[in-house]
N, C-alpha and C. Protein backbone atom coordinates (compact mmCIF):
# COMPACT_ATOMS: atom_id res chain seq x y z
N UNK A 1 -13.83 9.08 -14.95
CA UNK A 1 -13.42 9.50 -13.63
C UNK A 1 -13.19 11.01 -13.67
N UNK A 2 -13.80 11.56 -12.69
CA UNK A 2 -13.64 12.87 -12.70
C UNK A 2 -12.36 13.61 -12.02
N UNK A 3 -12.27 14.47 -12.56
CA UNK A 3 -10.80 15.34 -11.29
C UNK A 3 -11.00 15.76 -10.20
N UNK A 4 -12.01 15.66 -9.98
CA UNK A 4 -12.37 15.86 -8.53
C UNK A 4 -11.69 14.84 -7.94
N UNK A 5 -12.66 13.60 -8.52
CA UNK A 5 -12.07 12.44 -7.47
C UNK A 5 -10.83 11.96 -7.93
N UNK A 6 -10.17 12.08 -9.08
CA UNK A 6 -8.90 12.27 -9.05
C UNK A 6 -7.81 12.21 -8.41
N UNK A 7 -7.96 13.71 -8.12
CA UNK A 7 -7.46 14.69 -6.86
C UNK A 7 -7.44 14.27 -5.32
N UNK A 8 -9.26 13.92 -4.91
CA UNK A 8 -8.75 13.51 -3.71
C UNK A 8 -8.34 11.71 -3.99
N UNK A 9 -8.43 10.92 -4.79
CA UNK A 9 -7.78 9.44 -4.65
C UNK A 9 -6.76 8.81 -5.67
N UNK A 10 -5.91 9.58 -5.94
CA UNK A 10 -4.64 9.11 -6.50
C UNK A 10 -4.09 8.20 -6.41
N UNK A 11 -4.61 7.48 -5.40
CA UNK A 11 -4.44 5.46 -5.29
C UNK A 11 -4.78 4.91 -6.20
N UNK A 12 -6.03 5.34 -6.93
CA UNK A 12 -7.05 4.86 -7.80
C UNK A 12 -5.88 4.46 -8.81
N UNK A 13 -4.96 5.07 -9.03
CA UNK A 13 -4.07 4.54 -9.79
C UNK A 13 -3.61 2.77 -9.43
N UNK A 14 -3.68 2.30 -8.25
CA UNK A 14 -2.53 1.41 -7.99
C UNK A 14 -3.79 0.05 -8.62
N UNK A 15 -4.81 0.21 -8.72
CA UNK A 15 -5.79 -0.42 -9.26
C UNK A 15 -5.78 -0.78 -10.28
N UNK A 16 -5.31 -2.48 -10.69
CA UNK A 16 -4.53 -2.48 -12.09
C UNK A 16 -5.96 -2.55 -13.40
N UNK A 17 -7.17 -3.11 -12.75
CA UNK A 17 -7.80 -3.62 -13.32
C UNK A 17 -8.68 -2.34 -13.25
N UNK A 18 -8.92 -1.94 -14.66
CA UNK A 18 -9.29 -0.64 -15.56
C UNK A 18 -10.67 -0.99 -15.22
N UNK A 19 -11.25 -1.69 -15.09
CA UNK A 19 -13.11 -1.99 -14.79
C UNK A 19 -13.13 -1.17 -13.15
N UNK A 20 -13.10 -2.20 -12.75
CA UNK A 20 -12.94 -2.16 -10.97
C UNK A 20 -12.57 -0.55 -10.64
N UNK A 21 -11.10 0.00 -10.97
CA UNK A 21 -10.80 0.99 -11.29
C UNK A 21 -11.78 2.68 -10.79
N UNK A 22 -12.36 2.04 -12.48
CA UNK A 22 -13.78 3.03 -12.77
C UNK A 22 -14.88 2.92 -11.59
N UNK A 23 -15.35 1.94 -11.53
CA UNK A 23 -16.27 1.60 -10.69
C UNK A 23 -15.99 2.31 -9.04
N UNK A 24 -14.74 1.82 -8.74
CA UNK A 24 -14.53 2.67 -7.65
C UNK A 24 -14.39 3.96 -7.33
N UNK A 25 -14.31 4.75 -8.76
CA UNK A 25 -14.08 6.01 -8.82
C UNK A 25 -16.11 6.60 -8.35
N UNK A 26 -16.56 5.33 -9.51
CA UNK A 26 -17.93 6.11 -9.79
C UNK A 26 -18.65 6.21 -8.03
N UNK A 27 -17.95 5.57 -7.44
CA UNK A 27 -18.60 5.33 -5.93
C UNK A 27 -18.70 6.00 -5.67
N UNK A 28 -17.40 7.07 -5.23
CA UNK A 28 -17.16 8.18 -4.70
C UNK A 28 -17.81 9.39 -5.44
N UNK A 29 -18.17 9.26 -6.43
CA UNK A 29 -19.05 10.26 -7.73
C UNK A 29 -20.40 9.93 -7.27
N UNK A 30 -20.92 9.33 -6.39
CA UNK A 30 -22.17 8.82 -6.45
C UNK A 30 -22.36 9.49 -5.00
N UNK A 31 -21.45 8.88 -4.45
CA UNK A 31 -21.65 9.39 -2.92
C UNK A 31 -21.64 10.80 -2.61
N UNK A 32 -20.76 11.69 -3.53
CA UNK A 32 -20.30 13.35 -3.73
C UNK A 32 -21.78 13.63 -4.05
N UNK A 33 -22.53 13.04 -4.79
CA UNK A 33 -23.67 13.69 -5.60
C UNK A 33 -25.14 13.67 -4.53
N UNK A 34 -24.73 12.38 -3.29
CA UNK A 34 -25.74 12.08 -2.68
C UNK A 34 -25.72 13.09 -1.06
N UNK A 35 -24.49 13.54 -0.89
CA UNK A 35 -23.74 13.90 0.32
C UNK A 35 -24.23 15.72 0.12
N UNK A 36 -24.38 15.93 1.59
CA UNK A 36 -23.95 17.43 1.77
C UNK A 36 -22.52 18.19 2.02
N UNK A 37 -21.63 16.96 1.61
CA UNK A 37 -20.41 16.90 2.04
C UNK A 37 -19.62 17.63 0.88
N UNK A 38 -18.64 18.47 0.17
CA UNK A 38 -18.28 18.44 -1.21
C UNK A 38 -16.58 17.72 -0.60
N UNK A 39 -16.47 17.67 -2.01
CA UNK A 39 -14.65 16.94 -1.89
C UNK A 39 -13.75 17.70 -0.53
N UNK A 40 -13.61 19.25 -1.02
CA UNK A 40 -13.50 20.22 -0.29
C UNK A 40 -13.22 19.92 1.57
N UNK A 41 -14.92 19.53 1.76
CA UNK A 41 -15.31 19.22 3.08
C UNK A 41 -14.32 17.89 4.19
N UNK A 42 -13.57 17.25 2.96
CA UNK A 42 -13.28 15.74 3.33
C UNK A 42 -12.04 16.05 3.80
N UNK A 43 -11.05 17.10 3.25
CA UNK A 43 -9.79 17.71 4.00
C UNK A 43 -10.19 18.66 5.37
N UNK A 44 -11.34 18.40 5.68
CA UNK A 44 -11.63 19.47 6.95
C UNK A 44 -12.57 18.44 8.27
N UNK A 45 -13.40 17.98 8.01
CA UNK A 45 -14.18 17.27 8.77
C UNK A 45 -13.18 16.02 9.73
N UNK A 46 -13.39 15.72 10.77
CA UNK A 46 -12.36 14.49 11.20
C UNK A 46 -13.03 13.20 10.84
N UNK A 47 -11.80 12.86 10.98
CA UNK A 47 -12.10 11.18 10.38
C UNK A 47 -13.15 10.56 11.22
N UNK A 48 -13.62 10.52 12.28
CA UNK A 48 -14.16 10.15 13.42
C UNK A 48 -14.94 11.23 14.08
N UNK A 49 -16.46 10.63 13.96
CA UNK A 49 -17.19 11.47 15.50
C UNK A 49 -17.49 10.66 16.88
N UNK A 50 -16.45 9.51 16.48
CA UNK A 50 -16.37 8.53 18.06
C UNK A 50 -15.57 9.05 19.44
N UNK A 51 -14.55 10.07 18.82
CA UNK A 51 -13.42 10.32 19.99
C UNK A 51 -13.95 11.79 20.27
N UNK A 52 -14.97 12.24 20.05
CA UNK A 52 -15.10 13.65 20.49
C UNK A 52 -14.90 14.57 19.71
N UNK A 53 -14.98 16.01 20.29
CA UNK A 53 -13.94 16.84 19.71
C UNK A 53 -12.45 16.99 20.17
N UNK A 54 -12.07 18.00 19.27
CA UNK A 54 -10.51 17.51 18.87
C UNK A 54 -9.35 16.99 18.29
N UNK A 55 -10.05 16.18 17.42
CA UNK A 55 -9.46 15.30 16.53
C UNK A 55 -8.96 16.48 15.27
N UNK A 56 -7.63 16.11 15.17
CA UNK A 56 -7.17 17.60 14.13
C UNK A 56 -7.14 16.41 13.02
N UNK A 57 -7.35 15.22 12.45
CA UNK A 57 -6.52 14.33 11.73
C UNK A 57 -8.30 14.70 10.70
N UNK A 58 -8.20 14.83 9.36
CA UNK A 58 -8.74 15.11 8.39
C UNK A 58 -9.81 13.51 7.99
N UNK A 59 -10.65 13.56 7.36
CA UNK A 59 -11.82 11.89 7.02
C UNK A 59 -10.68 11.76 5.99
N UNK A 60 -10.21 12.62 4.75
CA UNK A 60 -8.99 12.42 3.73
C UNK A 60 -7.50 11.61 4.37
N UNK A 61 -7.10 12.52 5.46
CA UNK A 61 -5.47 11.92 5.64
C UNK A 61 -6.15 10.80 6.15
N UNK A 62 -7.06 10.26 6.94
CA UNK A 62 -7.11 8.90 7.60
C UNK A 62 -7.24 7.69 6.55
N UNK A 63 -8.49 8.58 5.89
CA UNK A 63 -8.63 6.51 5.09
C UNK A 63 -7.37 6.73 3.94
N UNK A 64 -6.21 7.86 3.16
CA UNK A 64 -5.28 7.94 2.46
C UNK A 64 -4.43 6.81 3.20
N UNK A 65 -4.19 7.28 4.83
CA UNK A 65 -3.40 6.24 5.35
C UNK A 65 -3.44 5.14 5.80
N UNK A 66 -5.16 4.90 5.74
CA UNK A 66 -5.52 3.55 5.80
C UNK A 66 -5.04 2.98 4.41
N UNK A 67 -5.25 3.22 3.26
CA UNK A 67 -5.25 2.71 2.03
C UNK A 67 -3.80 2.44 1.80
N UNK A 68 -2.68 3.14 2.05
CA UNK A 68 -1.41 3.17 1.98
C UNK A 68 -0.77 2.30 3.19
N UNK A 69 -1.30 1.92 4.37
CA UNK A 69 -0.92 0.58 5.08
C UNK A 69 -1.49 -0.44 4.99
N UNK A 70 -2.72 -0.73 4.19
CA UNK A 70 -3.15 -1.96 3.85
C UNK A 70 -2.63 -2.27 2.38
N UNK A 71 -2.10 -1.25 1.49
CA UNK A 71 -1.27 -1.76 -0.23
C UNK A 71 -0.23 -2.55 0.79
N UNK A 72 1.23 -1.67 1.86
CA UNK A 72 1.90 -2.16 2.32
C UNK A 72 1.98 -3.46 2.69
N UNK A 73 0.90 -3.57 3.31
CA UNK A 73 0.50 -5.23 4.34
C UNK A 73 0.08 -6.45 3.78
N UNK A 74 -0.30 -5.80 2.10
CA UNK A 74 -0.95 -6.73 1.37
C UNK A 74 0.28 -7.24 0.70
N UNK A 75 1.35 -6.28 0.20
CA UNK A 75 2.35 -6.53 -0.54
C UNK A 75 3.17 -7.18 0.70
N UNK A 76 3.43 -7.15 1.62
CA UNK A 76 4.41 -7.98 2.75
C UNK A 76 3.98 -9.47 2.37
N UNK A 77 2.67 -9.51 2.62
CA UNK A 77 1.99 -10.99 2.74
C UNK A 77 2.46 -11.64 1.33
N UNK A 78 2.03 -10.88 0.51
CA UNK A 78 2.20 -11.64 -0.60
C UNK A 78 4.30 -11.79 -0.89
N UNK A 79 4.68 -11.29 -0.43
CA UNK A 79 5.93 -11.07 -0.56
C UNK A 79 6.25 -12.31 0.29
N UNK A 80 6.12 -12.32 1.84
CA UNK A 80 6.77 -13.49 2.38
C UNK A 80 6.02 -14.81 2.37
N UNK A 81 4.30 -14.80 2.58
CA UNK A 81 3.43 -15.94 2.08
C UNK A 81 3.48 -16.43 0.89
N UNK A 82 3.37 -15.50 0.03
CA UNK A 82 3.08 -15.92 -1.41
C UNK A 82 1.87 -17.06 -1.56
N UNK A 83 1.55 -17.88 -2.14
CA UNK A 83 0.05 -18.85 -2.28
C UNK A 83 -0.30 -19.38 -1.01
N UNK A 84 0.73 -18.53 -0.03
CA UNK A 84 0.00 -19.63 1.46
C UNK A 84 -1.04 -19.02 1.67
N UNK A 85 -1.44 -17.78 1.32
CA UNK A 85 -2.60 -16.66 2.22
C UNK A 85 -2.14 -15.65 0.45
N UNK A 86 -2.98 -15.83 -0.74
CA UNK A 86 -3.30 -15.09 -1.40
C UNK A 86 -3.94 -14.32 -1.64
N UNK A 87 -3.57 -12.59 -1.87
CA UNK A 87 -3.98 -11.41 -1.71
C UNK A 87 -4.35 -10.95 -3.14
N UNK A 88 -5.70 -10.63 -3.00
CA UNK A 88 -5.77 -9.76 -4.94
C UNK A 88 -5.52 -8.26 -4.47
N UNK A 89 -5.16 -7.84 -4.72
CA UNK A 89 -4.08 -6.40 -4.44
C UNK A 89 -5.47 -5.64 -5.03
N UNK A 90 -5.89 -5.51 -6.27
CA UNK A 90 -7.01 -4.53 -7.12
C UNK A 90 -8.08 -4.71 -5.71
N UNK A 91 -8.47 -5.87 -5.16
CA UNK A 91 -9.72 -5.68 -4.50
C UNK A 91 -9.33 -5.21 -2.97
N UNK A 92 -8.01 -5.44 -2.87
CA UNK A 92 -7.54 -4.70 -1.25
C UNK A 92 -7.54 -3.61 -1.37
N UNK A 93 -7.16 -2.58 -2.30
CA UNK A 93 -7.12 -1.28 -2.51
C UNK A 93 -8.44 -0.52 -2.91
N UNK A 94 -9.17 -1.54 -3.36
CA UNK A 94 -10.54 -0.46 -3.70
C UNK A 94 -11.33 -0.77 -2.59
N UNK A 95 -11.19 -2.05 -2.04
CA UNK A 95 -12.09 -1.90 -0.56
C UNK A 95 -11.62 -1.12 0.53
N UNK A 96 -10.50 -0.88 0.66
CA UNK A 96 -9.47 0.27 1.11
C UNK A 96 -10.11 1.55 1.01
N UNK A 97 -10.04 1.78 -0.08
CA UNK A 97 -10.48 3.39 -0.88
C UNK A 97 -11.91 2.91 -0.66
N UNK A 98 -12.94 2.76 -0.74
CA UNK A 98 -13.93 2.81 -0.40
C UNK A 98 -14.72 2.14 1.08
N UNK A 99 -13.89 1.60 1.68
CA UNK A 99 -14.50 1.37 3.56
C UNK A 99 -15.29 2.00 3.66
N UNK A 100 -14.81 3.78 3.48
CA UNK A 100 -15.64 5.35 4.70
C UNK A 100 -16.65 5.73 3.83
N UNK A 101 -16.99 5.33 2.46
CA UNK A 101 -17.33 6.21 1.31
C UNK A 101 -18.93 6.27 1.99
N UNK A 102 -19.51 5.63 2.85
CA UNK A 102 -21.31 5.50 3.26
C UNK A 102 -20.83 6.86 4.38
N UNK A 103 -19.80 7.17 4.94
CA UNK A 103 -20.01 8.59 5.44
C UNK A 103 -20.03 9.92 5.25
N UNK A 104 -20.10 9.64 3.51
CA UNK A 104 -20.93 11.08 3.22
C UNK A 104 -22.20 10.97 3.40
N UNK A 105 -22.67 9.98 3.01
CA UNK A 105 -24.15 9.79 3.82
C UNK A 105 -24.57 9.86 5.32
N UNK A 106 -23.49 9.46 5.92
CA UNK A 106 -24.06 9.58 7.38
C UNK A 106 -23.50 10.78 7.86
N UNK A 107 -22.77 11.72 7.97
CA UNK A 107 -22.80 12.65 7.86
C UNK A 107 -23.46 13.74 7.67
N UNK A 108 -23.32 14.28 8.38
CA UNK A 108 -24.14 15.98 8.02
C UNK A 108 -23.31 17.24 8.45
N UNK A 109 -23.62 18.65 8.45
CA UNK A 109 -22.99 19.23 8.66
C UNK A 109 -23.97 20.59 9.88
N UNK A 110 -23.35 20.75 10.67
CA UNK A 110 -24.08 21.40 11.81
C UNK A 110 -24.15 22.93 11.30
N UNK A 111 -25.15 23.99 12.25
CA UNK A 111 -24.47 25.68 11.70
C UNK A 111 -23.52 26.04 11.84
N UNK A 112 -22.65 25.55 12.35
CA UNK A 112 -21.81 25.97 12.24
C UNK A 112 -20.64 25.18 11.18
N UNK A 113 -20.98 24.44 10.67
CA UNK A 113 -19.98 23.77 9.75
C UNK A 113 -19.54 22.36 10.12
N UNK A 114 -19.31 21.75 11.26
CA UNK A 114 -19.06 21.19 11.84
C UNK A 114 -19.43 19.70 11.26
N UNK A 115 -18.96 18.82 11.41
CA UNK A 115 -19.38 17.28 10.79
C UNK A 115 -20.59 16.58 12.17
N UNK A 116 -21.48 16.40 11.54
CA UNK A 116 -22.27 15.12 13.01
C UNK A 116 -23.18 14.31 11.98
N UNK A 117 -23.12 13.40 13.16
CA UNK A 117 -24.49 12.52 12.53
C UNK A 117 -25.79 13.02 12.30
N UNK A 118 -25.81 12.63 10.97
CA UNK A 118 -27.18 13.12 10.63
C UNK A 118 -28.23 12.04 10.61
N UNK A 119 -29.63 12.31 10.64
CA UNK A 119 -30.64 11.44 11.15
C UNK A 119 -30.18 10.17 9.70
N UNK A 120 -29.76 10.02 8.64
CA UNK A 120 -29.90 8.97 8.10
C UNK A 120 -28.82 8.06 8.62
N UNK A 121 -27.49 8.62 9.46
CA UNK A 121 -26.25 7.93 9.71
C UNK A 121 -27.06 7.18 11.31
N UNK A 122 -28.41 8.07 11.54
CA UNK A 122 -28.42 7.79 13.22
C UNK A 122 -29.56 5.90 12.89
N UNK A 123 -29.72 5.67 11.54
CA UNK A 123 -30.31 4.70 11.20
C UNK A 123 -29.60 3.77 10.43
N UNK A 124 -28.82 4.09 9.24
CA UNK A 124 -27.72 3.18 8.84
C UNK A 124 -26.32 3.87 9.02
N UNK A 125 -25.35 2.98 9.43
CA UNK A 125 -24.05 3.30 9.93
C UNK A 125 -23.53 3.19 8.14
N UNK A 126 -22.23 3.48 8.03
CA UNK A 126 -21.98 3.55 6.72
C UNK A 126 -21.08 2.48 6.15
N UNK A 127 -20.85 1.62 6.69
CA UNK A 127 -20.87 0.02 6.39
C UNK A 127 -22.10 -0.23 5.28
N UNK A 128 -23.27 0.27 6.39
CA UNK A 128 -24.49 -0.50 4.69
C UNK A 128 -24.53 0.56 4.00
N UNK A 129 -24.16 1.88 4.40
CA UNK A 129 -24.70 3.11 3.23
C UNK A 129 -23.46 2.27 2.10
N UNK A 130 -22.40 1.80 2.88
CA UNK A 130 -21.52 1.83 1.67
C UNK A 130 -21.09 1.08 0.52
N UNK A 131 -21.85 -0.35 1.13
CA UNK A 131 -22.25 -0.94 0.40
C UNK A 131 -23.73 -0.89 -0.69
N UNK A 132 -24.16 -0.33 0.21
CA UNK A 132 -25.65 0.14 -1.21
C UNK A 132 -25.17 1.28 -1.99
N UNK A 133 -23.81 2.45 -1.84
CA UNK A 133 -23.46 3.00 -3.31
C UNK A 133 -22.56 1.85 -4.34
N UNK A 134 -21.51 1.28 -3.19
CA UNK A 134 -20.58 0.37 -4.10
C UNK A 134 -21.59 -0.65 -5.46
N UNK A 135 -23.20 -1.03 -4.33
CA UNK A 135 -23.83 -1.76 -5.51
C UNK A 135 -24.26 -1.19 -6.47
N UNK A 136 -25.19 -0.01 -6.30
CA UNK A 136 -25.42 0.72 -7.57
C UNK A 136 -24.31 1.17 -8.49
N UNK A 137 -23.36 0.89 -8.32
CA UNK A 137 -21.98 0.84 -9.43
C UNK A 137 -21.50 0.14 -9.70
N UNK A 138 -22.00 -1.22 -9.56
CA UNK A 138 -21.41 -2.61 -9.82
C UNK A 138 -20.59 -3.44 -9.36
N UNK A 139 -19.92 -2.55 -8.26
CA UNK A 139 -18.64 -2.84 -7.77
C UNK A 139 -18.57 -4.46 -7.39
N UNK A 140 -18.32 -5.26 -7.12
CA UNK A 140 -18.08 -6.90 -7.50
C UNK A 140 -18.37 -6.96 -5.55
N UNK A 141 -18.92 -8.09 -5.08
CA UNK A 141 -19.04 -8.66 -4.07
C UNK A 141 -18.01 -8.84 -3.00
N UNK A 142 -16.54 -9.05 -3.96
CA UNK A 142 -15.51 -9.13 -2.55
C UNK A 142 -15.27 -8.05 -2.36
N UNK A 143 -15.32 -7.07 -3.05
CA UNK A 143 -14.59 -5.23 -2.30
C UNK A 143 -16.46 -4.82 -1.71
N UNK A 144 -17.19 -5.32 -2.01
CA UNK A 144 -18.32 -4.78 -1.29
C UNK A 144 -18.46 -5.56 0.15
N UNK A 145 -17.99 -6.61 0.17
CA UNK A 145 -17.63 -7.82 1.88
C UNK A 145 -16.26 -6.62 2.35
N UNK A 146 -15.54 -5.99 1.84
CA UNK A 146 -14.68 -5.54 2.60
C UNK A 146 -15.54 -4.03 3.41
N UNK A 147 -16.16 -3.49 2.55
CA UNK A 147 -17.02 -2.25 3.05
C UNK A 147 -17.69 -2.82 4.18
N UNK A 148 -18.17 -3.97 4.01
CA UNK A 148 -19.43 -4.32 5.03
C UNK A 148 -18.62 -4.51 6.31
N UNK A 149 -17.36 -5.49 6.17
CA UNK A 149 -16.88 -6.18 7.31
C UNK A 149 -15.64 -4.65 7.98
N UNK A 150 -15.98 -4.15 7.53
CA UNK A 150 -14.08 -3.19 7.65
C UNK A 150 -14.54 -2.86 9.77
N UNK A 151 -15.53 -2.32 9.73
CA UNK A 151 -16.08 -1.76 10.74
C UNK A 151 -16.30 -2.62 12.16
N UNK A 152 -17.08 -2.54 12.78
CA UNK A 152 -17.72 -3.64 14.12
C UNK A 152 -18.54 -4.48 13.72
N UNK A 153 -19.40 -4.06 12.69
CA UNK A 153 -20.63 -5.05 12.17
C UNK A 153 -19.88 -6.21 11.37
N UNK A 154 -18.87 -5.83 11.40
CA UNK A 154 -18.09 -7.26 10.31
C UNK A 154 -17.32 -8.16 11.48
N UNK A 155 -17.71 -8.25 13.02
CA UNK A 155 -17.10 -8.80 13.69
C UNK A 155 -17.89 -10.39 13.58
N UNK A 156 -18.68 -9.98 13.01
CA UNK A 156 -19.93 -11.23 13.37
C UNK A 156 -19.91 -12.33 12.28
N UNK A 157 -18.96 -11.73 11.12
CA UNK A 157 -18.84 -12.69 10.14
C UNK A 157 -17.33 -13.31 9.74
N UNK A 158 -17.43 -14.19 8.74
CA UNK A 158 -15.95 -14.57 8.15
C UNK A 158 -15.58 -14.04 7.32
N UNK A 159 -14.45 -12.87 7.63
CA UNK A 159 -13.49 -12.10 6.80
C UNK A 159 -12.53 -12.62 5.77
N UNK A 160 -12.79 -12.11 4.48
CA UNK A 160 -11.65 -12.71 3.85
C UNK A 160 -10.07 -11.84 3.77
N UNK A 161 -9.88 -12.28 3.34
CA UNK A 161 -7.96 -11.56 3.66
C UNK A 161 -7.86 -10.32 3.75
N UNK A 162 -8.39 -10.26 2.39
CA UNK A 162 -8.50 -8.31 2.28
C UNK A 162 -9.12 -7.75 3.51
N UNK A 163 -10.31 -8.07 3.43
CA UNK A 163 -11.25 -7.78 4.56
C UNK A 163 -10.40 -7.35 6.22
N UNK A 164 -9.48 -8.37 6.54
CA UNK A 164 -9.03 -8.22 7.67
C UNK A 164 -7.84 -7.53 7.22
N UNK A 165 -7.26 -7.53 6.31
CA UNK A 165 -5.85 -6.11 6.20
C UNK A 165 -6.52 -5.39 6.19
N UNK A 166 -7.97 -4.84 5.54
CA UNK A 166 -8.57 -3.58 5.37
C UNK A 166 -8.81 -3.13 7.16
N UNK A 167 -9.80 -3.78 7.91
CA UNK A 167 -10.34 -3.85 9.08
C UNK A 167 -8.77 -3.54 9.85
N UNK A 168 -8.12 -4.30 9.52
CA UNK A 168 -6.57 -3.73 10.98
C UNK A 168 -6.10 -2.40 10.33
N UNK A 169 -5.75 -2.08 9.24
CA UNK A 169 -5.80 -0.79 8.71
C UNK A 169 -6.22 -0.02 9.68
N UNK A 170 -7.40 -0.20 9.36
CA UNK A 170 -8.23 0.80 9.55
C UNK A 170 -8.32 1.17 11.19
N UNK A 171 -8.61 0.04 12.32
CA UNK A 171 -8.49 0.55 13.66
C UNK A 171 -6.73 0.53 14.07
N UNK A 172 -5.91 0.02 13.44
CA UNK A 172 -4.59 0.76 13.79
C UNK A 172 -4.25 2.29 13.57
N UNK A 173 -5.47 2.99 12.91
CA UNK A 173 -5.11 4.26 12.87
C UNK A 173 -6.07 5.06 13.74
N UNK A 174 -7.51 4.41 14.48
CA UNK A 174 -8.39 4.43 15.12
C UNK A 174 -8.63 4.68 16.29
N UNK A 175 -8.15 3.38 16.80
CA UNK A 175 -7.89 3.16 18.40
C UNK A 175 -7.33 4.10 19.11
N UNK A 176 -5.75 4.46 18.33
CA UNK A 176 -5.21 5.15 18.86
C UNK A 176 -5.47 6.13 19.64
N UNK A 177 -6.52 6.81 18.69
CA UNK A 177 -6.87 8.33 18.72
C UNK A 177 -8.11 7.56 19.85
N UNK A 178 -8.92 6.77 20.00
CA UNK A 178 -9.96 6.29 21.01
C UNK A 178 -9.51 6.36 22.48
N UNK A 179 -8.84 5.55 22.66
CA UNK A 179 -7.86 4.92 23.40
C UNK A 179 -6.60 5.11 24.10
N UNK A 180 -6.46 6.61 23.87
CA UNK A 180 -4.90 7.17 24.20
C UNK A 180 -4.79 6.53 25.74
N UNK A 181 -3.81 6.49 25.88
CA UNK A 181 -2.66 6.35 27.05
C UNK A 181 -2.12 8.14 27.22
N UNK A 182 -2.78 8.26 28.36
CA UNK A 182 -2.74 9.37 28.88
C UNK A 182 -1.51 9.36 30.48
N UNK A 183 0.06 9.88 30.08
CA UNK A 183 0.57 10.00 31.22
C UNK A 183 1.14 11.01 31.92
């Protein structure tokens, strides 16, 4: 694992299982290498090119705080469910940390610097980009069902646990910004 990615995913720690771990690191090493994006770029670009411009909230602080309310939500469940609705914590957190990772691929960067879709994002959304890096790194089938389903295209299938803490994560920090209540 490099310090790059290190640096930007210090979650990578909460990942008990040293395989998985790696693998999720190498994603983001794969995707850095495939992207016009550098680490750099990921504290600047917005999380979203759905709400326009304007969005001051960073692609970094969003999925950090996606990843840090789905550990939360996973540890509640397992805390008050316990075997009623069992959570593997290693695969909630790396499908977590890797949901956005296909939008260095879809991504591009305008002259002026700016983040937009670029013609490969205007053909695969990054649901499948992100599952075709997670596979070329081995990454195991249930954190690659969480990449696929996290988004809209995963409305159409059956989510497993993670999958849907990852997916509410993720548009509880989303919507918001979509959707304001303007008074």
């Amino acid at each position: 694992m490099t310090e790059r990615v290190k640096k930007l995913w210090p979650e990578l720690e909460w990942i008990n299982n040293e395989t998985l771990r790696e693998k999720t690191a190498a994603v983001w090493e794969l995707a850095l290498s495939k992207s016009v994006l550098d680490a750099e770029d990921l504290h600047k670009i917005p999380f979203t090119l759905l709400c326009g411009p304007g969005i001051e909230v960073s692609f970094i602080a969003h999925k950090r705080c996606v990843v840090h309310i789905a550990r939360e939500c996973g540890e509640k469940v397992l805390q008050f469910l316990g075997l009623n609705l069992p959570v593997d914590m290693d695969v909630l957190i790396s499908g977590a940390i890797l949901a956005d990772v296909g939008k260095l691929l879809e991504y591009e960067l305008d002259s002026e610097g700016r983040a937009v879709q670029g013609k490969y994002g205007q053909y695969l959304r990054h649901p499948f980009s992100g599952v075709s890096l997670a596979e070329a790194c081995g990454v195991p089938p249930e954190v690659c069902h969480i990449i696929a389903s996290h988004a809209g295209e995963g409305d159409l299938v059956k989510r497993s646990t993670e999958a849907y803490i990852v997916h509410h994560a993720d548009f509880m920090i989303f919507l918001p910004f979509k959707n304001r209540l303007v008074v």
